[in-house]
C-alpha atoms as a PDB file:
ATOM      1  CA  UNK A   1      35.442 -65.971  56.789  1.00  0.00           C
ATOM      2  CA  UNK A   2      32.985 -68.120  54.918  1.00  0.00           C
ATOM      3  CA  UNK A   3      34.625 -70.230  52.599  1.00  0.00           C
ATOM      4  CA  UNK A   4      34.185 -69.001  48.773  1.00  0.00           C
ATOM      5  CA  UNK A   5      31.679 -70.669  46.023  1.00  0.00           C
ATOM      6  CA  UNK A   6      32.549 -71.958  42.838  1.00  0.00           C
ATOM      7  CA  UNK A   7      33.762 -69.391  40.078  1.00  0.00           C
ATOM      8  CA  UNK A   8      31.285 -68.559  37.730  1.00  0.00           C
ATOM      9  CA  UNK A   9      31.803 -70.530  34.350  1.00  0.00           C
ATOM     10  CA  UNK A  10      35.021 -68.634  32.211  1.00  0.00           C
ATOM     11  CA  UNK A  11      36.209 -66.895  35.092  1.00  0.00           C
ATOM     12  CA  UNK A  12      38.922 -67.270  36.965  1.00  0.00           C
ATOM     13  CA  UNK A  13      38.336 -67.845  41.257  1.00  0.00           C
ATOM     14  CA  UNK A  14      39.126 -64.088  41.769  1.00  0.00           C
ATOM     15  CA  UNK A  15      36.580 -62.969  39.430  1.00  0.00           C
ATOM     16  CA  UNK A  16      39.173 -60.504  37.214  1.00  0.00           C
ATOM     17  CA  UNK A  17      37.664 -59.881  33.734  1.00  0.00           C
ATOM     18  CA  UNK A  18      40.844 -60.432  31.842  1.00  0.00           C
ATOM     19  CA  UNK A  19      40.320 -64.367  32.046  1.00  0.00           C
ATOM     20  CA  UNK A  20      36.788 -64.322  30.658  1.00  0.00           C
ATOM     21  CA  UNK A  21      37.126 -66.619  27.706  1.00  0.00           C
ATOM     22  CA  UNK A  22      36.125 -65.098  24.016  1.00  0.00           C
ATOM     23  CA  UNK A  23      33.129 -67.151  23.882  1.00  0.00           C
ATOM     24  CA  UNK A  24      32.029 -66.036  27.140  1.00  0.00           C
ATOM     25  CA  UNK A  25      32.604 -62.199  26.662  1.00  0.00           C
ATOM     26  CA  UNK A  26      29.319 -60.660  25.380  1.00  0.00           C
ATOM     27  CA  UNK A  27      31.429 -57.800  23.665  1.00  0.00           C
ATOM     28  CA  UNK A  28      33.407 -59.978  21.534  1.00  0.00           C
ATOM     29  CA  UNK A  29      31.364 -60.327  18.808  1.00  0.00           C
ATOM     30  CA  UNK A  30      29.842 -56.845  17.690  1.00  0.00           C
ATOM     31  CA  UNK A  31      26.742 -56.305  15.277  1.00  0.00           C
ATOM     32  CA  UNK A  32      27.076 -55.379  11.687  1.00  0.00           C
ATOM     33  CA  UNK A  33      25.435 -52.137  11.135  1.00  0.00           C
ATOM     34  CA  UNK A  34      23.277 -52.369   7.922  1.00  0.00           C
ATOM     35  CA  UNK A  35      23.701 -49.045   5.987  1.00  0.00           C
ATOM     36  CA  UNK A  36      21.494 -46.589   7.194  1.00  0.00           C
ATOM     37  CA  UNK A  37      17.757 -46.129   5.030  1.00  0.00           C
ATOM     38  CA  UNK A  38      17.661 -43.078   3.545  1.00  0.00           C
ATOM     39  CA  UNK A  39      14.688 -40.573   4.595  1.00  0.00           C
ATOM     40  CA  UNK A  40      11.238 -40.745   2.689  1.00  0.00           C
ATOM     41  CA  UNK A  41       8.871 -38.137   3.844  1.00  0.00           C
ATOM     42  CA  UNK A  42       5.343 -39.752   3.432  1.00  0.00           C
ATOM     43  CA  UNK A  43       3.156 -38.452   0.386  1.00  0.00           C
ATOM     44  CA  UNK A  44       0.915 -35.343   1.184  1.00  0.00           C
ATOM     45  CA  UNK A  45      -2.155 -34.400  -0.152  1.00  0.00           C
ATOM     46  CA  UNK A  46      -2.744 -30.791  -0.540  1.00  0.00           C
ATOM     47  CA  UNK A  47      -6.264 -28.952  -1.282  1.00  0.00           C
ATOM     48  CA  UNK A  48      -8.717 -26.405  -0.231  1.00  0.00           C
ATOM     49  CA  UNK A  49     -12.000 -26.640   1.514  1.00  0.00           C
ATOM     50  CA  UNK A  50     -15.438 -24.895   0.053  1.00  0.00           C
ATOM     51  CA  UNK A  51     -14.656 -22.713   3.156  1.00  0.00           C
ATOM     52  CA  UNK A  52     -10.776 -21.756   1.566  1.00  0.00           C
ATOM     53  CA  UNK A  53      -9.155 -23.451   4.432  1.00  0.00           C
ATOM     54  CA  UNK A  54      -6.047 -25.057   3.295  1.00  0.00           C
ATOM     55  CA  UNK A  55      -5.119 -28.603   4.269  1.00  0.00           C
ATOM     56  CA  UNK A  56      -1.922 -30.549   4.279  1.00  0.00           C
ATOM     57  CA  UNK A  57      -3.064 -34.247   4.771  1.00  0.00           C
ATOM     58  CA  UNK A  58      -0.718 -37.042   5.573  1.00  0.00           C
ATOM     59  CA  UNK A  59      -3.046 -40.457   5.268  1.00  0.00           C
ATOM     60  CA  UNK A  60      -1.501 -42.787   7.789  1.00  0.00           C
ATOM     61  CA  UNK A  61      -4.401 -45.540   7.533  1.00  0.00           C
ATOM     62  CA  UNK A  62      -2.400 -48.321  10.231  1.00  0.00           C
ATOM     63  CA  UNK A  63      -1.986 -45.839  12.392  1.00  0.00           C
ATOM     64  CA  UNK A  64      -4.990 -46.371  15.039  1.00  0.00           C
ATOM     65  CA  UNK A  65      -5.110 -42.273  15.902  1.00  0.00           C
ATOM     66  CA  UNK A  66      -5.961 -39.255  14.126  1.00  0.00           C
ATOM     67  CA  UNK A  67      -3.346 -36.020  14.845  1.00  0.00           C
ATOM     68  CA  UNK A  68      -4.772 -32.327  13.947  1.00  0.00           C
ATOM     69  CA  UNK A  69      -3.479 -28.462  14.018  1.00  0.00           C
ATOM     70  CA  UNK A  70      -5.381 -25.454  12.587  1.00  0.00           C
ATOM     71  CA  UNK A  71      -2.664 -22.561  12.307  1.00  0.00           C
ATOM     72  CA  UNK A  72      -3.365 -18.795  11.523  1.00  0.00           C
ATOM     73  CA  UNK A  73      -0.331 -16.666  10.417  1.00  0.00           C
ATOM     74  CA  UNK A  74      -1.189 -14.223  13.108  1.00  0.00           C
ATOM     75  CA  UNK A  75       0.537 -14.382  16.514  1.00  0.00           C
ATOM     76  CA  UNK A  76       2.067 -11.930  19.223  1.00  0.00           C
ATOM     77  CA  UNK A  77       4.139 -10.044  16.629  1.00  0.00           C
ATOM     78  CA  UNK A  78       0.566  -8.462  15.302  1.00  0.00           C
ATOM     79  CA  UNK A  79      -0.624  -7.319  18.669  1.00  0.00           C
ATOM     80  CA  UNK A  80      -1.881  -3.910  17.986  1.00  0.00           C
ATOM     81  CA  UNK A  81       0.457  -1.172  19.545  1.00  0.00           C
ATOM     82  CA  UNK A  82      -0.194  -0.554  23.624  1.00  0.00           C
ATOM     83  CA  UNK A  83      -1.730  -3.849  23.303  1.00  0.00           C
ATOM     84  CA  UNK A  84       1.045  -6.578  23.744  1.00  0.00           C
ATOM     85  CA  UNK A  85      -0.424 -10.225  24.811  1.00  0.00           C
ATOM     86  CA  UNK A  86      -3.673  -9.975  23.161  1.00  0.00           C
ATOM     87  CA  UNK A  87      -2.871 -12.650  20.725  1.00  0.00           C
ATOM     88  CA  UNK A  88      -1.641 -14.860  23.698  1.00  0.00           C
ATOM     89  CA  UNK A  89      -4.884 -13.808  26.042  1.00  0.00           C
ATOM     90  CA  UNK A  90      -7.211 -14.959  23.112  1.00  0.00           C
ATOM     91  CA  UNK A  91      -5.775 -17.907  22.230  1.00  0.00           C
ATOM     92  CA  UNK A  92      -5.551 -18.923  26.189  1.00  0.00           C
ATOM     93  CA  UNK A  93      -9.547 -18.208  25.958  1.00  0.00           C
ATOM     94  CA  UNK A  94     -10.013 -20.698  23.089  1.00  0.00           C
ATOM     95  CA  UNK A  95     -10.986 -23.625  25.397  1.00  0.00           C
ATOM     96  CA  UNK A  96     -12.340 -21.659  28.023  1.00  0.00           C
ATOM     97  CA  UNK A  97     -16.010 -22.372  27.042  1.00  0.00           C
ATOM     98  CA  UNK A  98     -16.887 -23.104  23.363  1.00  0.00           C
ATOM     99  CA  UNK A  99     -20.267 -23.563  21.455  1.00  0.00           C
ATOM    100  CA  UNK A 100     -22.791 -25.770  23.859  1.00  0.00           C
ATOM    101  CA  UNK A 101     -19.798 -26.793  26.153  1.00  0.00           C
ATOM    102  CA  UNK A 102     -18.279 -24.777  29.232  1.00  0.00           C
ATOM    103  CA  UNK A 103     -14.948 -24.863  30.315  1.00  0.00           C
ATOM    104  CA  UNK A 104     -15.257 -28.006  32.358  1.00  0.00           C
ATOM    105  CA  UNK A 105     -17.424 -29.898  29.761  1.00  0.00           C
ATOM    106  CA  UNK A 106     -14.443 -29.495  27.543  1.00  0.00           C
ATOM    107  CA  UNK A 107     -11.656 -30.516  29.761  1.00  0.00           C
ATOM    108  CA  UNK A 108     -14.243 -33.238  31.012  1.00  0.00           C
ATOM    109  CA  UNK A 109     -15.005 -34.493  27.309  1.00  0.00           C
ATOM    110  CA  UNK A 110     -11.747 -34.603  25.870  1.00  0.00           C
ATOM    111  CA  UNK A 111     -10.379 -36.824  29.264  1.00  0.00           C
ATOM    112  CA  UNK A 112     -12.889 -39.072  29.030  1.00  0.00           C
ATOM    113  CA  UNK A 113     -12.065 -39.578  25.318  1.00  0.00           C
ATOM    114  CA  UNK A 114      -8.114 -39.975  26.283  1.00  0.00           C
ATOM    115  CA  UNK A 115      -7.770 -36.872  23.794  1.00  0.00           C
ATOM    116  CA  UNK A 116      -5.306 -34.014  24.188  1.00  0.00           C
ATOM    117  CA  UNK A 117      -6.770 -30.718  23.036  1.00  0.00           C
ATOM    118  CA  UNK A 118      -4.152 -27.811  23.018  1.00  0.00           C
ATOM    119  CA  UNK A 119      -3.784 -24.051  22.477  1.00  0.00           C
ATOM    120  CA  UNK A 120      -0.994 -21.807  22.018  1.00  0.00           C
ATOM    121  CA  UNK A 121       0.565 -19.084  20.435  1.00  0.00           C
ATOM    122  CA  UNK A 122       3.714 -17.796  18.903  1.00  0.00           C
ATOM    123  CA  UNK A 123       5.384 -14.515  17.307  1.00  0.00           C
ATOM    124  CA  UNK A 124       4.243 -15.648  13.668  1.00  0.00           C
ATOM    125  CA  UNK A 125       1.162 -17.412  14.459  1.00  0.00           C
ATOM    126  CA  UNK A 126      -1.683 -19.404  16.770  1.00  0.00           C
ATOM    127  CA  UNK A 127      -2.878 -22.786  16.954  1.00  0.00           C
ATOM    128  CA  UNK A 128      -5.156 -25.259  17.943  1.00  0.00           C
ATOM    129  CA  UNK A 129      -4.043 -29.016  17.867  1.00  0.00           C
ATOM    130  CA  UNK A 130      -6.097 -32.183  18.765  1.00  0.00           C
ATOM    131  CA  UNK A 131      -5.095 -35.394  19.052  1.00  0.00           C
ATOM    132  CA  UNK A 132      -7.504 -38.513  19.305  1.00  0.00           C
ATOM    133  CA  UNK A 133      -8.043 -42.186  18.942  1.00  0.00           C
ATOM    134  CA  UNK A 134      -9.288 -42.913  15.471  1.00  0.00           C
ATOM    135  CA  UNK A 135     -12.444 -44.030  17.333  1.00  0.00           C
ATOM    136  CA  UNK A 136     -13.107 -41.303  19.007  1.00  0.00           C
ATOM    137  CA  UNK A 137     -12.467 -39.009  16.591  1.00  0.00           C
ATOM    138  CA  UNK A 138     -16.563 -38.634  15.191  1.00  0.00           C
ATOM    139  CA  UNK A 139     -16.925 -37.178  19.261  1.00  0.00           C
ATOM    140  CA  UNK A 140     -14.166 -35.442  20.069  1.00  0.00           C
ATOM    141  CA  UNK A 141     -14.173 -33.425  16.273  1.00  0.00           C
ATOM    142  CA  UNK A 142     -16.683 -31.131  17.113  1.00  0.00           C
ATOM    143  CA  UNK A 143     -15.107 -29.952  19.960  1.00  0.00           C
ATOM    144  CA  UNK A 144     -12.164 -29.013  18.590  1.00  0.00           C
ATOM    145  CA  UNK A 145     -13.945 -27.184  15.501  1.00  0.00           C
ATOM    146  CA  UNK A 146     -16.118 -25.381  18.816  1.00  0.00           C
ATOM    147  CA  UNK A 147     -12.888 -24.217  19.809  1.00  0.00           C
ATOM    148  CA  UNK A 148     -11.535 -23.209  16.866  1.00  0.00           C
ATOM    149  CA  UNK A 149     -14.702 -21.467  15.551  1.00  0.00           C
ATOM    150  CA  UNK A 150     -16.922 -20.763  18.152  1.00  0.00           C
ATOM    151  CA  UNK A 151     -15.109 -19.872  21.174  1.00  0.00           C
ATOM    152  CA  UNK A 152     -18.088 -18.216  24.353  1.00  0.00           C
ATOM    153  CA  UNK A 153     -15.349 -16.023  25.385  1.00  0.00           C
ATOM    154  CA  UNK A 154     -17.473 -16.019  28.858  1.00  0.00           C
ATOM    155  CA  UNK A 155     -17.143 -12.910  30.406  1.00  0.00           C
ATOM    156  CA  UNK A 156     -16.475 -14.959  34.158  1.00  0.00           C
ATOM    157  CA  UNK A 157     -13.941 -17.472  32.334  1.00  0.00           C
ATOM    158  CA  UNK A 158     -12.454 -14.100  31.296  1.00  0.00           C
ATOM    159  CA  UNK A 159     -12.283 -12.341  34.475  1.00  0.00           C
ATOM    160  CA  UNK A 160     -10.705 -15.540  36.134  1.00  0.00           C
ATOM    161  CA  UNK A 161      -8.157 -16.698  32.994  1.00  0.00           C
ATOM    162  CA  UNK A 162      -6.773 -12.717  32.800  1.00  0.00           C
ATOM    163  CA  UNK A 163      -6.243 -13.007  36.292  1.00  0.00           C
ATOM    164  CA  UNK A 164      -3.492 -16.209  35.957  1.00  0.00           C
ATOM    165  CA  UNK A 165      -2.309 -14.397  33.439  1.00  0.00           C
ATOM    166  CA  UNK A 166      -2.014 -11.077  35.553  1.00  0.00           C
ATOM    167  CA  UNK A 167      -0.525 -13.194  38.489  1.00  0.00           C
ATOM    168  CA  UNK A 168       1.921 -14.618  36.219  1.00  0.00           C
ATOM    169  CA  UNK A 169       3.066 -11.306  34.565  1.00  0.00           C
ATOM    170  CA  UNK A 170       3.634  -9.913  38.087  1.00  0.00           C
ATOM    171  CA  UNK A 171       6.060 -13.030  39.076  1.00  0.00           C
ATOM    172  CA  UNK A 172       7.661 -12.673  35.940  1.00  0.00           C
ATOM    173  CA  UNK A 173      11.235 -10.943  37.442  1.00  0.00           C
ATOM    174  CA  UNK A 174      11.347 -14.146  39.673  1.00  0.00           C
ATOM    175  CA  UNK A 175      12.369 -16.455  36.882  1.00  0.00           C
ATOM    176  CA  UNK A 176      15.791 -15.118  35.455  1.00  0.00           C
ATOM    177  CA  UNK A 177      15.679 -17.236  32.603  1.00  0.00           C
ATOM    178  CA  UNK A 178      12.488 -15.694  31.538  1.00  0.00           C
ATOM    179  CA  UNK A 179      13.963 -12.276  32.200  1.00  0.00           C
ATOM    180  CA  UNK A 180      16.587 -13.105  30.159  1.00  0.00           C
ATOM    181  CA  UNK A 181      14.391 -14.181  27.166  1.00  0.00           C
ATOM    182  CA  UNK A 182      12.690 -10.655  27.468  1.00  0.00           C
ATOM    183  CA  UNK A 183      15.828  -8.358  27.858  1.00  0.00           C
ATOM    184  CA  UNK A 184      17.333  -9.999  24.904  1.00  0.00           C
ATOM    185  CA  UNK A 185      14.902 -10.059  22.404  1.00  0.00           C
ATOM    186  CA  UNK A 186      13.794  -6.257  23.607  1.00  0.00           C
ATOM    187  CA  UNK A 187      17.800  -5.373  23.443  1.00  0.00           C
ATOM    188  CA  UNK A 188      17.873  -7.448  19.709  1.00  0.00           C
ATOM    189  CA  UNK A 189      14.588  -5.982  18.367  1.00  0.00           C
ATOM    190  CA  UNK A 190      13.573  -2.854  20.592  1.00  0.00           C
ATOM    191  CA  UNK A 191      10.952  -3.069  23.068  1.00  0.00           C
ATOM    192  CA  UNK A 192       7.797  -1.728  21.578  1.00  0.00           C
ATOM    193  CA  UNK A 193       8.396  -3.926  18.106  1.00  0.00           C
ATOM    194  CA  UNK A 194       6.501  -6.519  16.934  1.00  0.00           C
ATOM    195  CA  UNK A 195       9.979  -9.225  17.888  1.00  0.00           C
ATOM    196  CA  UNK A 196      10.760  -7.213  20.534  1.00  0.00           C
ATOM    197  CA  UNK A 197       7.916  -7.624  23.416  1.00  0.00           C
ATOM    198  CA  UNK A 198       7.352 -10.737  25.177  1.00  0.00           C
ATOM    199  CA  UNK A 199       4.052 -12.847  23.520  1.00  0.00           C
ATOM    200  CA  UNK A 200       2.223 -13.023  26.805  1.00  0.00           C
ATOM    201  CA  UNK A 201       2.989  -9.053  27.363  1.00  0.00           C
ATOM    202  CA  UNK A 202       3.424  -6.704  29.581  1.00  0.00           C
ATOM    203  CA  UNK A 203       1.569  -6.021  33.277  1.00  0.00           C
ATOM    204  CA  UNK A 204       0.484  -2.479  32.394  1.00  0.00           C
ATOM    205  CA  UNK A 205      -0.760  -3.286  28.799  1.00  0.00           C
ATOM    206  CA  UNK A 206      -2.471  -6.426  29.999  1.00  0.00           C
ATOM    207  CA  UNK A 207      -4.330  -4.196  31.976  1.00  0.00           C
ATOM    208  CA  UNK A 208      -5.993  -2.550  29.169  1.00  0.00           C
ATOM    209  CA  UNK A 209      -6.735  -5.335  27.296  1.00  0.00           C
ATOM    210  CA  UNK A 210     -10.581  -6.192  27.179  1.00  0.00           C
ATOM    211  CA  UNK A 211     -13.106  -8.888  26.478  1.00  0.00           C
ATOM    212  CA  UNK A 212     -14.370  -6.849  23.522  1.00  0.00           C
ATOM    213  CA  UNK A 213     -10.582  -6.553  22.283  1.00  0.00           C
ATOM    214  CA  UNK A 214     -10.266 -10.801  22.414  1.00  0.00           C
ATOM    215  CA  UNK A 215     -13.473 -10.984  20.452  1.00  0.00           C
ATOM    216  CA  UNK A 216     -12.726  -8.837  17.898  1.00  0.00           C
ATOM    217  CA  UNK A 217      -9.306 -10.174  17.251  1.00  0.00           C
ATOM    218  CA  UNK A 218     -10.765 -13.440  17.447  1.00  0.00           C
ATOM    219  CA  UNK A 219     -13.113 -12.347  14.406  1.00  0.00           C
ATOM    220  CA  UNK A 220     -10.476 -10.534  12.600  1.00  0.00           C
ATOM    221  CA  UNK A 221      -7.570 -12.998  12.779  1.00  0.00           C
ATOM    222  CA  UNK A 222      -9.200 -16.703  13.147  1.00  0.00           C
ATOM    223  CA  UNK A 223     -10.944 -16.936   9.654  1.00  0.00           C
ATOM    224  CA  UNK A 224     -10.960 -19.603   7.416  1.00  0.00           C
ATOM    225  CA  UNK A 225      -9.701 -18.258   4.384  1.00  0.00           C
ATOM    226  CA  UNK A 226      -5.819 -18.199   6.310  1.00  0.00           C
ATOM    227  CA  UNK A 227      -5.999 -20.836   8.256  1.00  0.00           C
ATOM    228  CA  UNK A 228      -4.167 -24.160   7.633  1.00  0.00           C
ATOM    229  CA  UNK A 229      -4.847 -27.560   8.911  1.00  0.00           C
ATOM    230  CA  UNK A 230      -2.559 -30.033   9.261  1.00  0.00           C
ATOM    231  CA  UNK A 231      -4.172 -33.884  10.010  1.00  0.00           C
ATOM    232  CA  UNK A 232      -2.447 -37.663   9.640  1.00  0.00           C
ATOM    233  CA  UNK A 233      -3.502 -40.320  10.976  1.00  0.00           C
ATOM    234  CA  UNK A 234      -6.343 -42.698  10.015  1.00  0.00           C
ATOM    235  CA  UNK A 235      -8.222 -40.149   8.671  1.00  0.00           C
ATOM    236  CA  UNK A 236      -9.020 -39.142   4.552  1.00  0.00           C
ATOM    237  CA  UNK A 237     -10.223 -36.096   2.772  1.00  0.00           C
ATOM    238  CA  UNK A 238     -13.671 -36.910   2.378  1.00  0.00           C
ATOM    239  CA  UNK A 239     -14.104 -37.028   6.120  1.00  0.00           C
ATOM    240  CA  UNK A 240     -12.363 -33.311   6.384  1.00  0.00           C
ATOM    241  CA  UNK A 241     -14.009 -32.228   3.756  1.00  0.00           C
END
C-alpha cells in the first residue's frame, strides 16, 4: 500500500466528518433569511385603439425586449357543429404565409431577428404572441400584425398543413395520455359540446373542413373590435398606438 498523505486541515487522518472543527464546517453558520418582500404587480396602462382593440400595457423601459399577445375570445369551444378543429386549423394557418411574406420568409425573418413568433389556440380563445429584441422590434412588428391581420391562407400551405394535422389525428389512439384527455372531457361534458370535443378535432370532421371555412372564420372571429393585446417590455403607447 502507498503510504497515506497528510489530513486535510480540521480533519482527523481517517477523514470522519465528526472531527471537522466548527470553524471549518461550512454548515455551521446558516444565513438569516430577511422577511420575504411582499408582491407588487407592476402598474398597467389600459386603453383602446382608433381601431377598438383593447390593450393592457406593462412599460418595462430597462428591460432590453419587447413581449406581445393579441387574444380573441373565440377558440375550439365555438367551432360550428360537424365542424370540430376549425378554430385550431385556422389558427395553425396564421403563419403559414402572411401579407408579402410566404411561409419560409416568415420563419426565415423572425430567426434571423432571434424573435419567437407563436400561434395557438384554446377552448375560450386564440392567440398570436411575439417576442423580440427591443431593436428589432420596428422589423419584426409588421410581421406579426401580417399574421394577425392578413393571413394568405395559401391554398398549397393548406393542402400540406391539413395534412400534419390529418396524420396526427389518425395517430391520435397511440398516445394514451392524449386518449385520456379526450375520453374524459367527452365523458365530463358530452362529446358533441362545445367542452366536450378535443380542440384539434376529430378525423372525420377534419375532413370536411375547407379553405373557404378557415377564411371565413378567420373574418368572422379575428376582428379588432374583440381582440386584446397584451405588450411589456421597452415599448410605450404612442408606438402601439
Amino acid at each position: 500500500r502507498a503510504a497515506a498523505g497528510p489530513a486535510a486541515p480540521g480533519c482527523s487522518a481517517g477523514g470522519d466528518p465528526a472531527s471537522l472543527s466548527p470553524t471549518a464546517n461550512p454548515l455551521a453558520d446558516r444565513p438569516t433569511l430577511a422577511d420575504p418582500t411582499p408582491y407588487q404587480a407592476p402598474p398597467t396602462s389600459v386603453f383602446r385603439t382608433a381601431e377598438g382593440t383593447t390593450v393592457w400595457l406593462v412599460e418595462r423601459p430597462s428591460l432590453p425586449i419587447v413581449a406581445l399577445s393579441l387574444s380573441i375570445p373565440v377558440g375550439s369551444a365555438q367551432d360550428p357543429p360537424g365542424k370540430s378543429g376549425l378554430a385550431h386549423i385556422t389558427t395553425a394557418m396564421l403563419d403559414e404565409g402572411a401579407g408579402d411574406r410566404s411561409a419560409i420568409d416568415i420563419s426565415s425573418d423572425i430567426n434571423d431577428l432571434g424573435a419567437e413568433l407563436g400561434a395557438g389556440v384554446t377552448l375560450d380563445g386564440s392567440h398570436v404572441t411575439l417576442t423580440v429584441l427591443r431593436k428589432h422590434l420596428a422589423r419584426a412588428f409588421p410581421i406579426f400584425a401580417d399574421v394577425v391581420a392578413r393571413p394568405r391562407f395559401d391554398p398549397a400551405e393548406h393542402q400540406r398543413v391539413s395534412g400534419l394535422w390529418l396524420d396526427d389525428l389518425r395517430s391520435r389512439s397511440d398516445e394514451p395520455t392524449t386518449v385520456a384527455r379526450l375520453v374524459r372531457a367527452a365523458a365530463l361534458y358530452g362529446p358533441d359540446t362545445p367542452y366536450g370535443h378535443p380542440s384539434d378535432g376529430y378525423l372525420d370532421t377534419a375532413e370536411s373542413i375547407t379553405l373557404a371555412d378557415l377564411m371565413a372564420f378567420h373574418r368572422n372571429s379575428w376582428r379588432p373590435d374583440q381582440a386584446l393585446l397584451v405588450a411589456t417590455g421597452a415599448i410605450d403607447r404612442t408606438e402601439i398606438e
